[in-house]
Protein backbone atom coordinates (compact mmCIF):
# COMPACT_ATOMS: atom_id res chain seq x y z
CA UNK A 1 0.00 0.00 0.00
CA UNK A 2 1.82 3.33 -1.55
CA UNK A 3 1.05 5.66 1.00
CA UNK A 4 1.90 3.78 4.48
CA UNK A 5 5.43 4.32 2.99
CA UNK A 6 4.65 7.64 3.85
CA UNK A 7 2.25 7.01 6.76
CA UNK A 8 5.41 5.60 9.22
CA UNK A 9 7.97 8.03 7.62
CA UNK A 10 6.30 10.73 9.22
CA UNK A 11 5.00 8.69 11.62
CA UNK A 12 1.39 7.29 11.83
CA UNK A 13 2.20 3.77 11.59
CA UNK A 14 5.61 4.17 13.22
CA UNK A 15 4.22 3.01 16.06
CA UNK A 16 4.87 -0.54 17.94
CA UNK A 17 6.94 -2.67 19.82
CA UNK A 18 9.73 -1.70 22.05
CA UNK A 19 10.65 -1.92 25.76
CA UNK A 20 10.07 -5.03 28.33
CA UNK A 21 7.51 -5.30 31.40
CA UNK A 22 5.72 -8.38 31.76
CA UNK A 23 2.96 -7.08 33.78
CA UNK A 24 -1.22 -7.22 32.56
CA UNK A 25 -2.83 -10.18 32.50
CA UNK A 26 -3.82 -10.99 28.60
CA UNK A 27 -7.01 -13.46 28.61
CA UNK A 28 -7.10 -15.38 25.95
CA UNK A 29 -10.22 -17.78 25.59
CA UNK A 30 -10.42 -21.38 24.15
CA UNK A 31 -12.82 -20.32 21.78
CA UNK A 32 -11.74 -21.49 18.32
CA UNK A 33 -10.68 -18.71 16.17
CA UNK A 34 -10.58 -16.30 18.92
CA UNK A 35 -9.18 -14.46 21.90
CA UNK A 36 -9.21 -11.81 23.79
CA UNK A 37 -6.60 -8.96 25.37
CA UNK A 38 -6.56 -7.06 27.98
CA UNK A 39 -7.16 -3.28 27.41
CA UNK A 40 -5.57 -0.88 29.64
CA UNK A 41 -6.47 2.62 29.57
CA UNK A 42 -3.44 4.57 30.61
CA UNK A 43 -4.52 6.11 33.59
CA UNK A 44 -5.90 2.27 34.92
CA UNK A 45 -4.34 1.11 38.53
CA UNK A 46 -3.14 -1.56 35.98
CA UNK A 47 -1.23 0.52 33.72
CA UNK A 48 2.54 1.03 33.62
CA UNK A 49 1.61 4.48 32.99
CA UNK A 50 -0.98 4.73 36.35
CA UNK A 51 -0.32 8.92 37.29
CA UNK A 52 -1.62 7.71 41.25
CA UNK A 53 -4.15 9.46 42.53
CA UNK A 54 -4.63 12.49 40.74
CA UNK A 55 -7.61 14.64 40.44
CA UNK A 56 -9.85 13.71 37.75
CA UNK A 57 -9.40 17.61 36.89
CA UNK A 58 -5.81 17.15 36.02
CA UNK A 59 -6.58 13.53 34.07
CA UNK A 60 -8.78 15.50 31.49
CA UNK A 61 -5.64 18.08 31.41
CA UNK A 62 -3.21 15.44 30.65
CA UNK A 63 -5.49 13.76 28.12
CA UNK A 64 -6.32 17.15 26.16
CA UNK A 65 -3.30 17.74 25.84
CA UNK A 66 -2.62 14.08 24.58
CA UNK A 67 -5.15 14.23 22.15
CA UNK A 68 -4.10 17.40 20.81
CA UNK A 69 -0.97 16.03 20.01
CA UNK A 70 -2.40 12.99 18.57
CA UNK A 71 -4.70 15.43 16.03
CA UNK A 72 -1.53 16.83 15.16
CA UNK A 73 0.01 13.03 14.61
CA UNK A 74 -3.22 12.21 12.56
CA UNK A 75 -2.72 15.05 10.30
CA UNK A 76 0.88 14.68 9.34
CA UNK A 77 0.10 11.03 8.90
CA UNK A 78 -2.53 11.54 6.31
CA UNK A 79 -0.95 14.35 5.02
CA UNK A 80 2.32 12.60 4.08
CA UNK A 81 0.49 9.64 3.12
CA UNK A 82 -1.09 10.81 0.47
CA UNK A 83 1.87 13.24 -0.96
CA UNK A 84 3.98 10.19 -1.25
CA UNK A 85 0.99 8.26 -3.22
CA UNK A 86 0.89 11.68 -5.03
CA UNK A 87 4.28 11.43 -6.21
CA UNK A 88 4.83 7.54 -7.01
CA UNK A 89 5.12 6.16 -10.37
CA UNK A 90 2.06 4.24 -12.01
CA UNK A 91 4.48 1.15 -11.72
CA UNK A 92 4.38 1.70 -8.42
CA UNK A 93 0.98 2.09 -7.52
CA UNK A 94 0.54 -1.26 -9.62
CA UNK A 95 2.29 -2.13 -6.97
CA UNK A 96 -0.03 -2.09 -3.76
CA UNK A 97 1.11 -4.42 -1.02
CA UNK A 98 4.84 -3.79 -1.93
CA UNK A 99 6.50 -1.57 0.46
CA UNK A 100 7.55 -1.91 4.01
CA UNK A 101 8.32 1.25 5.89
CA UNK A 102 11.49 2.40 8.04
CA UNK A 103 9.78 3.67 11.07
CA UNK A 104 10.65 7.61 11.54
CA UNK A 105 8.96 10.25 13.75
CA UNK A 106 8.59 13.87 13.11
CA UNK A 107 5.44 13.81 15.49
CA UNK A 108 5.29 11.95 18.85
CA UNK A 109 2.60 9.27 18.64
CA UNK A 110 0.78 8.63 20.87
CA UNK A 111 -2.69 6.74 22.11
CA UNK A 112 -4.93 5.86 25.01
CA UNK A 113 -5.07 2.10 25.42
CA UNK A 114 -2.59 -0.45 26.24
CA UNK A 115 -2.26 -4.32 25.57
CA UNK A 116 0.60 -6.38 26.85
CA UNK A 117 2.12 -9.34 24.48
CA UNK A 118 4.66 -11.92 24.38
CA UNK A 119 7.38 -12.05 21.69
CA UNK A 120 9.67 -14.57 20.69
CA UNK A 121 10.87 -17.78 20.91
CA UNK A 122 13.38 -18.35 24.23
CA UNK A 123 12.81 -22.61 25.14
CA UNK A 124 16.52 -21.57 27.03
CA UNK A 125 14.30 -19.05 29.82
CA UNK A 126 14.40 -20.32 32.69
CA UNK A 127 11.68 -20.57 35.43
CA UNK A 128 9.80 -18.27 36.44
CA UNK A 129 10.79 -16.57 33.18
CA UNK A 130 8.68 -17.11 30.36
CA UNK A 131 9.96 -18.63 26.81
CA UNK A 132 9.08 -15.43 25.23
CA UNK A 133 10.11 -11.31 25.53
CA UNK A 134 6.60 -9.32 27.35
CA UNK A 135 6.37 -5.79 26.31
CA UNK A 136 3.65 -3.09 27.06
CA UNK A 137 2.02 -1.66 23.72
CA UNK A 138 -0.40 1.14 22.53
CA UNK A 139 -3.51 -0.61 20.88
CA UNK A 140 -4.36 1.61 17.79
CA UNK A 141 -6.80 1.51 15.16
CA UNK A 142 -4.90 4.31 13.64
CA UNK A 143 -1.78 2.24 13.14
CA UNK A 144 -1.14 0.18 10.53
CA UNK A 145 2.52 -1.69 11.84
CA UNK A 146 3.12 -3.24 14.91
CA UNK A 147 7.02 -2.37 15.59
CA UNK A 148 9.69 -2.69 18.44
CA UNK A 149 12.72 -1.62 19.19
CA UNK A 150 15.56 -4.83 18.14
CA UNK A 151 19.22 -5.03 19.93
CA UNK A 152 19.83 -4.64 16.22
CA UNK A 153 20.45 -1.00 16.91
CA UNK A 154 23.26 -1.53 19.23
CA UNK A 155 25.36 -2.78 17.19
CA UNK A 156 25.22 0.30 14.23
CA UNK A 157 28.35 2.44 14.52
CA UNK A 158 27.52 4.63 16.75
CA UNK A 159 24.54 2.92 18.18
CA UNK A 160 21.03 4.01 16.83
CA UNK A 161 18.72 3.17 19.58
CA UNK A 162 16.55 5.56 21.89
CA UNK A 163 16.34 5.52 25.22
CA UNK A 164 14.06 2.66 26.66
CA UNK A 165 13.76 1.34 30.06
CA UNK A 166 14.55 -2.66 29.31
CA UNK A 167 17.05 -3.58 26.87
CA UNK A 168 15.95 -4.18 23.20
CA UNK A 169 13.77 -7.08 21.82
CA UNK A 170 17.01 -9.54 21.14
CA UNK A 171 15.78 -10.36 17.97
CA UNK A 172 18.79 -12.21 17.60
CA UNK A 173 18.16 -14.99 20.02
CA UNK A 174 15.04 -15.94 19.17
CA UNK A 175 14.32 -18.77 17.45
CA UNK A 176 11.11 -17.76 15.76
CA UNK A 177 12.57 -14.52 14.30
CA UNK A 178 12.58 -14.18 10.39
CA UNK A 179 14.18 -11.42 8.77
CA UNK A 180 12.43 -11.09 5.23
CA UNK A 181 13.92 -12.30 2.77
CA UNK A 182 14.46 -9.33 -0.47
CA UNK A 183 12.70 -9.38 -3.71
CA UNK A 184 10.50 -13.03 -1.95
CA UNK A 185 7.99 -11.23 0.15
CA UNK A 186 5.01 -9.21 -0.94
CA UNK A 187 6.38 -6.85 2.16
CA UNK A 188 9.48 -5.65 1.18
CA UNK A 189 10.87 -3.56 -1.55
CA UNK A 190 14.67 -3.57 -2.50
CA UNK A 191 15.21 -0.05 -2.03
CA UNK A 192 14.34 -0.82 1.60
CA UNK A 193 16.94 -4.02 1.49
CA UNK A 194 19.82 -4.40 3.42
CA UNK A 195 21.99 -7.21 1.68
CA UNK A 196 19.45 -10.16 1.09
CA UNK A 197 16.89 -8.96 3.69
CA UNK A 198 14.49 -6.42 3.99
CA UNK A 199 15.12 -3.40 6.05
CA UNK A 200 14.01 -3.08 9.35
CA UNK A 201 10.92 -5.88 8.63
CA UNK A 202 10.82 -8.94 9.62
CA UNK A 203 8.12 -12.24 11.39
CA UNK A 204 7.86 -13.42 14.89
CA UNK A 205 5.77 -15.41 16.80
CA UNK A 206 3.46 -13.37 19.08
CA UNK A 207 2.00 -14.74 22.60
CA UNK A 208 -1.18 -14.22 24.29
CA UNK A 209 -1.73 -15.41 27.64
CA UNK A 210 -5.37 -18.01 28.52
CA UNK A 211 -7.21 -16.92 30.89
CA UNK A 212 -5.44 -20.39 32.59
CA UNK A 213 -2.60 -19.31 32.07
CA UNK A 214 -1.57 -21.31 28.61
CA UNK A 215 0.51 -19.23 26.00
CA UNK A 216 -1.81 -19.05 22.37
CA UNK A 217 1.42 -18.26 20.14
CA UNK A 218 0.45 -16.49 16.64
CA UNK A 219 3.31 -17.39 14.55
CA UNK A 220 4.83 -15.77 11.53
CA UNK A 221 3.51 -12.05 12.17
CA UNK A 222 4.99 -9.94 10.03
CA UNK A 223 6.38 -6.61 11.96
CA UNK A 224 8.67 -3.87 12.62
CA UNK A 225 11.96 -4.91 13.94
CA UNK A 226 13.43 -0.93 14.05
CA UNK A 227 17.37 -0.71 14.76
CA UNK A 228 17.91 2.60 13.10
CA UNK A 229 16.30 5.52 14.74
CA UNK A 230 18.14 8.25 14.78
CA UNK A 231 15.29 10.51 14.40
CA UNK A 232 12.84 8.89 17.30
CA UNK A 233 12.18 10.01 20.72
CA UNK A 234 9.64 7.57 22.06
CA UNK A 235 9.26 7.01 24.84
CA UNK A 236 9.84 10.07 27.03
CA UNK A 237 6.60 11.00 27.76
CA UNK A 238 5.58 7.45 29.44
CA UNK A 239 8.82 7.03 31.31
CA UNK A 240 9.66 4.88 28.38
CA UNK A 241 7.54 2.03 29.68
CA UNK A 242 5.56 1.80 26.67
CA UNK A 243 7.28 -0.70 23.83
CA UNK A 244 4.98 0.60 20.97
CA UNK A 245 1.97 -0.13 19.05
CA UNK A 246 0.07 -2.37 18.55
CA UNK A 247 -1.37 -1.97 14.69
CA UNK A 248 -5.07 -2.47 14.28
CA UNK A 249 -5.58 -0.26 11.13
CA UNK A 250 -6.63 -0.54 7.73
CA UNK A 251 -3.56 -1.96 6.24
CA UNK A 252 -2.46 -5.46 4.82
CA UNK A 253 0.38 -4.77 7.20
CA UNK A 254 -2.07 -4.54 10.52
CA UNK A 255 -2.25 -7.18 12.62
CA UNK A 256 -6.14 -8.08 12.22
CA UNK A 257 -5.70 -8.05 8.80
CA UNK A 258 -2.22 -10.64 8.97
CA UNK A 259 -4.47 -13.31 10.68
CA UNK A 260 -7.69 -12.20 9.17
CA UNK A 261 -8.13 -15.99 8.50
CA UNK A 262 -7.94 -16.92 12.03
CA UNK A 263 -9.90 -14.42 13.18
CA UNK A 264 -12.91 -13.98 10.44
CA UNK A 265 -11.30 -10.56 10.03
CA UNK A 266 -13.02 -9.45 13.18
CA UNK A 267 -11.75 -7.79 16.11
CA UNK A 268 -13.90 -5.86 18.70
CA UNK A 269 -13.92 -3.42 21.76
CA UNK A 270 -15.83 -1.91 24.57
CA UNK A 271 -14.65 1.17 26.56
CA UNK A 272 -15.85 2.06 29.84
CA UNK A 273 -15.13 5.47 32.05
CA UNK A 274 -14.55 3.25 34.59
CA UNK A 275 -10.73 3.14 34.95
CA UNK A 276 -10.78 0.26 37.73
CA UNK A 277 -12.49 -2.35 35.27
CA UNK A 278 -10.44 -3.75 32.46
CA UNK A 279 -12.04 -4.79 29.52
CA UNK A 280 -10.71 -6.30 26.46
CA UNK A 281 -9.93 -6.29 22.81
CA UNK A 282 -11.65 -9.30 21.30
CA UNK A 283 -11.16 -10.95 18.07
CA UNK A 284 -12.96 -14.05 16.17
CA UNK A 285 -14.80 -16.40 17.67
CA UNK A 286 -14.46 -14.15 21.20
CA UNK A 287 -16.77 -11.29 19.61
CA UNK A 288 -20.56 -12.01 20.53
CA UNK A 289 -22.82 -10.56 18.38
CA UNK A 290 -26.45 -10.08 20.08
CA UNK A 291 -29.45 -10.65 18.03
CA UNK A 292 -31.29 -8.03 18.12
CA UNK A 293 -30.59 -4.13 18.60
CA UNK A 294 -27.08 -3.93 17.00
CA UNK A 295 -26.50 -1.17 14.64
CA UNK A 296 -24.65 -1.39 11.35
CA UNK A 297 -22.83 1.05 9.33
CA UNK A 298 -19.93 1.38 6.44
CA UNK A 299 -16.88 1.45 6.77
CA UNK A 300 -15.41 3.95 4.21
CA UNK A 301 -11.52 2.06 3.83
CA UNK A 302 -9.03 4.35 1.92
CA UNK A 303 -6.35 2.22 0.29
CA UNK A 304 -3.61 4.63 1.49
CA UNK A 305 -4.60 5.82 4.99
CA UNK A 306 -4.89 3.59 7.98
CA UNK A 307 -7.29 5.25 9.60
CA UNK A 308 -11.37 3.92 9.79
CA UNK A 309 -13.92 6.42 8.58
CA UNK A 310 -17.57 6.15 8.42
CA UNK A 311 -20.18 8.45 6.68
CA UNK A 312 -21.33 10.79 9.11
CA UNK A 313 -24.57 12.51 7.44
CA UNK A 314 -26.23 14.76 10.88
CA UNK A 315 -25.49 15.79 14.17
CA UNK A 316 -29.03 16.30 16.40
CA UNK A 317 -29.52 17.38 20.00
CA UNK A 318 -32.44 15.98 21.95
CA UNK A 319 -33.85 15.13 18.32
CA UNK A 320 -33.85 18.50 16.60
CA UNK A 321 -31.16 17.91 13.45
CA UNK A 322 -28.61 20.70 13.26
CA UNK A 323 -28.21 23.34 10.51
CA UNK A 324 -25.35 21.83 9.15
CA UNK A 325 -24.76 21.22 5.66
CA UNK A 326 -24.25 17.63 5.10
CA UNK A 327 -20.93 18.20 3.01
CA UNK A 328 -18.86 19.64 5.47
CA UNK A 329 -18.53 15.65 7.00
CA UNK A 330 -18.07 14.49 2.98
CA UNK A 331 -14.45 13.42 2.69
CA UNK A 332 -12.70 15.64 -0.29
CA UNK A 333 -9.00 15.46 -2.03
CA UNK A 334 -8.88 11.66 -1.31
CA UNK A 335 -8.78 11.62 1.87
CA UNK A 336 -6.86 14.64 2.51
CA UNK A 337 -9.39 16.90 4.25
CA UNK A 338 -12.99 15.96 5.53
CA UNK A 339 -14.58 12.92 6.79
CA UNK A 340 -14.94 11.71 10.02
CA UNK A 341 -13.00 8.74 10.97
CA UNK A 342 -13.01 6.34 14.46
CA UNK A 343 -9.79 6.95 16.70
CA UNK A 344 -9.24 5.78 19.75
CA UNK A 345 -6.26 6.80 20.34
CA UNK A 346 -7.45 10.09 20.83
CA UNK A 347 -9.65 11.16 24.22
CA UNK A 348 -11.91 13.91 22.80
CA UNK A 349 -13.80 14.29 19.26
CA UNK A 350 -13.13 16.70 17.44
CA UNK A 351 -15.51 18.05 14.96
CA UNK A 352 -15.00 20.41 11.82
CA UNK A 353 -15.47 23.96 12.19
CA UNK A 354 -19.19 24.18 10.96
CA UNK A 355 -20.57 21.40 12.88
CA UNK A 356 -19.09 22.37 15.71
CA UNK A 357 -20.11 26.25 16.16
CA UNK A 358 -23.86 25.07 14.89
CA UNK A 359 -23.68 22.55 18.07
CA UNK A 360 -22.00 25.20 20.22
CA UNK A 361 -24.68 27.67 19.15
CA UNK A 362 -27.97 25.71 19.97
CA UNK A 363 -26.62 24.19 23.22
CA UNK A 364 -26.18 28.18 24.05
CA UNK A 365 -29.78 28.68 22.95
CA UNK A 366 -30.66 25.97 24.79
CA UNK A 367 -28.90 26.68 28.47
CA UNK A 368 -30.16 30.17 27.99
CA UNK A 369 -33.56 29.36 29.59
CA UNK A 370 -31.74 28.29 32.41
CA UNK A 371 -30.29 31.28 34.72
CA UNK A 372 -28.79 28.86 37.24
CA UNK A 373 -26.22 27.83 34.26
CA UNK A 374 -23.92 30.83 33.55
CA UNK A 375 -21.45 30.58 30.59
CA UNK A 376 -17.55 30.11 32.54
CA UNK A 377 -14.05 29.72 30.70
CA UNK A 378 -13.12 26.29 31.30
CA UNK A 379 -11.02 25.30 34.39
CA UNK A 380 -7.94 23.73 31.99
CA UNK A 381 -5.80 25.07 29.29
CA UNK A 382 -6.19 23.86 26.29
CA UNK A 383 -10.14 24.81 27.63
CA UNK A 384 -13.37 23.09 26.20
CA UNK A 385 -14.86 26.10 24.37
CA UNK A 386 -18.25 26.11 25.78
CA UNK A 387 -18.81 25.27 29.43
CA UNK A 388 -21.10 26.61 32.14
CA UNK A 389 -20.97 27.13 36.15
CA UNK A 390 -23.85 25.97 37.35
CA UNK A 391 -26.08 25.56 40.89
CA UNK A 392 -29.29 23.08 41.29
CA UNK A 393 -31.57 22.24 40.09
CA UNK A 394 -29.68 20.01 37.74
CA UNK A 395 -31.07 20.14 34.19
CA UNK A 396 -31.04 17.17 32.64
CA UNK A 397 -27.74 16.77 30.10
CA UNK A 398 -28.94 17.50 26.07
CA UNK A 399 -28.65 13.97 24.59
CA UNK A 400 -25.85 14.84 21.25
CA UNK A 401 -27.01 12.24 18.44
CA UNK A 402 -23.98 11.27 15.39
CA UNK A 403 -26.36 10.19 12.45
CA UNK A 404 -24.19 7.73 10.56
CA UNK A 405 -25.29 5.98 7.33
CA UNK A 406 -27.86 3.49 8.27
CA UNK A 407 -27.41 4.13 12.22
CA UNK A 408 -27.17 6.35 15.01
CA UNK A 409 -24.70 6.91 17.67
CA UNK A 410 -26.51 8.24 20.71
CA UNK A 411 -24.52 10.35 23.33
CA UNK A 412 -25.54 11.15 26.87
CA UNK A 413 -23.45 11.85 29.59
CA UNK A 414 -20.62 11.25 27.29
CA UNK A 415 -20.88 13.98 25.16
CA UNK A 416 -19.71 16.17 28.30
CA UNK A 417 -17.51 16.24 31.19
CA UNK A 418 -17.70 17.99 35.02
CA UNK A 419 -15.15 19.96 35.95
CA UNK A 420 -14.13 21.63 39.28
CA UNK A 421 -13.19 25.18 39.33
CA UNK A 422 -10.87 26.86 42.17
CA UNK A 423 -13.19 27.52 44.60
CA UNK A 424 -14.94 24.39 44.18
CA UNK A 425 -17.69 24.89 42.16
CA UNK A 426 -18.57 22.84 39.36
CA UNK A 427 -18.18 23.24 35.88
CA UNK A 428 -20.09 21.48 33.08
CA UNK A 429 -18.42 21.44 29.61
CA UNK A 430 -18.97 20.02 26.03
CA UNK A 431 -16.27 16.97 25.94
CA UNK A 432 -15.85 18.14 22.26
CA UNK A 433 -12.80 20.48 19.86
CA UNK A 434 -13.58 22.37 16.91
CA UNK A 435 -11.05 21.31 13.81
CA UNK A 436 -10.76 22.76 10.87
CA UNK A 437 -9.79 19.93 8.66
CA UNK A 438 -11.96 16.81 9.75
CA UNK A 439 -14.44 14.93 12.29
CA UNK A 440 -12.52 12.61 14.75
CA UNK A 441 -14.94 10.85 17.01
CA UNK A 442 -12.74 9.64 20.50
CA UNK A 443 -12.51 7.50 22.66
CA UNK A 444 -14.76 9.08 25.39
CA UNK A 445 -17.39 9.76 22.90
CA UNK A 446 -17.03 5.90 22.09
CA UNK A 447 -17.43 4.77 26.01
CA UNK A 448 -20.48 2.34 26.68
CA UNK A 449 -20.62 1.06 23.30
CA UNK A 450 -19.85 -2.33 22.03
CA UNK A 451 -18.02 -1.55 18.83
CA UNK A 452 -17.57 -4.96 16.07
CA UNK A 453 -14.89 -3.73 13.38
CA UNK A 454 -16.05 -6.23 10.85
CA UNK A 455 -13.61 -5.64 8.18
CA UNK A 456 -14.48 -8.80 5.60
CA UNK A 457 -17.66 -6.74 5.09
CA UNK A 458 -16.39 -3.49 5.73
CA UNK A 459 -18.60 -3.09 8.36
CA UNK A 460 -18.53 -1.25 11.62
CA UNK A 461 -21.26 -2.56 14.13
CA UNK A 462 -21.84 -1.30 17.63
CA UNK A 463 -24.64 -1.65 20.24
CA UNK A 464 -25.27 0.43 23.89
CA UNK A 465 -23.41 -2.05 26.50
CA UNK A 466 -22.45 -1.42 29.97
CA UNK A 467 -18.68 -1.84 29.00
CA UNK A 468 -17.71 -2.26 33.17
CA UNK A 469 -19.49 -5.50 32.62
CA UNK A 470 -17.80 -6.47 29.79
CA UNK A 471 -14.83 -7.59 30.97
């Protein structure tokens, strides 16, 4: 796929696999055909990346501020991606599956989940060590390559590693690591060839753990092996406890889409505000479909960008359908600008600039009949644009409706957040960022759905769910 060239150079799917930490349990069930991991959200008791016990004031701060970095991330990713398709030669782009990328960072990814996985083949570990490597990794669906760091890097004159907390994946010593071979796999390009093997790519086995505690080894997975990164700082804002990422976008490179056959080229999640309860990325035979009240919509796949995107038609607030004009959510220069896509790697949605004042502009209409609710800069910088002080009696929160093709996502409480100002008061605010380029709908606007990425049928299916019981 042309463009993911581009998409890791600058860095979208630069993302995954780097330090060690065996630490979160990864259930894995004896379903045939599927499993399930352990999702972490960052600030979880269970995460490496667990702040303590801070205010749930300065979590939003910390995760605006994430977020906003990841926008920036998801614009230089789709930017790049599609000059480099731009500029290709038609033998190239006759070419699809034919590139692997060298992983380089001009913008610091980042996401909001975490997984933990095995990697490697060690039978020499001995007990209680495991036969296999454990590293903490972002799960994103915004990624296309799962990558690590290799020992590979030490040994480049000078060395061409970043910093990381454990030593490199020793690539080396394992006995299920395959460099690919040059010119032989549909994943490598010579230009990207060092001698007879491809640059920086290569396949491993990766390890899930049963929820009794057998490994479920998934051999052969094609990923990045990086020892030349000059140009990367990851790491530094998690400690460098966090290995990488873990790849679930729209790529023949992603991992869902490497064991697609194993897995009916399903995988699923279901978020919950509730940072005590885990829940878990499911794929195959794991993912339970109900019955009866699921919704269904398209998936709108662009052969060059990794990302998901879906055809968002209307935004409504308790019913009443916005004055928006239905083009601003069209996608327009292939991908380039528009669109709304699915990230979860990002806290916050962020909607494009017309949407958002026309939402901004009737919830103002609409808290105007309430004098107890006085408009109030928001308590944290970057601030939510439109939030209000307010005093009981409680009015009952607008209910924000996304009117995708063929179904409707429903928002309640999680369209906003509350907020404590200095003197303790509270402060209700819209959980949502004007952008002038395109809809991104987050993870907290994605909480308490059941979400079924059913990429055979380039489907996305989701359902209301209680997501603390989910796990």
């Amino acid at each position: 796929m042309t463009a993911l060239a581009l998409v890791y150079k600058l860095s979208t799917s630069l993302f995954l696999l780097l330090s060690l930490l065996w630490g979160a349990a990864i259930a894995v069930s004896a379903k045939p055909n599927g499993f399930s991991v352990e999702l972490m959200h960052i600030f979880s008791p269970a995460s490496p990346l667990y702040p303590g016990n801070i205010s749930f004031q300065e979590e939003m701060q910390r995760l605006l501020e994430r977020s906003d970095a990841r926008m920036r991330h998801i614009d230089a990713t789709i930017a790049s991606a599609l000059t480099l398709s731009n500029n290709m030669s038609q033998t190239a782009k006759n070419r699809p599956d034919d590139e692997f990328i060298r992983p380089q960072v001009e913008y610091y990814p980042i996401a909001t989940y975490i997984v933990a996985v095995g990697l490697g083949t060690f039978p020499d570990a001995k007990f209680p060590e495991r036969p296999f490597k454990s590293y903490y990794l972002y799960m994103d669906t915004g990624s296309a390559l799962t990558w690590v760091l290799c020992a590979d890097c030490e040994k480049q004159k000078p060395p061409r590693c970043f910093k990381t907390r454990e030593p490199p994946f020793p690539n080396g010593e394992s006995q299920s690591y395959k460099p690919l071979p040059c010119n032989k796999h549909r994943f490598c390009t010579p230009n990207l060839c060092i001698g007879d093997y491809c640059s920086e790519a290569a396949e491993e086995t990766f390890t899930f753990l049963s929820n009794k505690g057998r490994p479920l080894p998934i051999e052969d997975i094609v990923f990045g092996c990086a020892h030349d990164v000059r140009n990367v700082d990851f790491g530094s804002q998690e400690d460098f406890k966090i290995a990488g990422f873990m790849g679930l976008g729209y790529s023949p490179y992603s991992f869902p889409l490497q064991i697609s056959h194993l897995i009916q080229g399903k995988f699923s999640y279901c978020l919950s505000h509730n940072r005590e309860i885990q829940t878990y990325l499911r794929f195959g035979g794991d993912i339970v479909e109900p019955f009866s009240g699921l919704r269904v919509t398209n998936l709108v796949l662009i052969p060059d960008i990794p990302y998901y995107y879906v055809n968002l038609k209307a935004i409504s607030v308790n019913g009443q359908k916005l004055l928006i004009d239905p083009s601003v959510f069209a996608l327009q220069s292939g991908g380039y600008q528009g669109g709304c896509l699915m990230d979860n790697g990002s806290s916050v949605t962020y909607l494009i600039t017309p949407a958002f004042k026309a939402l901004v502009k009737f919830l103002e209409m609409f808290y105007m009949r309430y004098p107890n609710y006085v408009r109030h800069l928001g308590p944290i910088n970057p601030a939510f644009e439109l939030c209000y002080r307010w005093a009981p009696p409680i009015v009952p929160l607008p209910a924000v409706t996304f009117h995708f093709e063929g179904a409707d996502l429903e928002l309640k409480d999680e369209a906003f957040v509350t907020l404590e100002d200095r003197d303790g008061s509270s402060i209700l605010c819209l959980a949502m960022v004007e952008n002038t380029v395109r809809t991104i709908l987050g993870s907290l606007q994605q909480a308490n759905y059941r979400f079924i990425y059913d990429l055979n049928n380039a489907l996305l299916k989701f359902i209301p769910e209680d997501c603390a019981k989910w796990s």
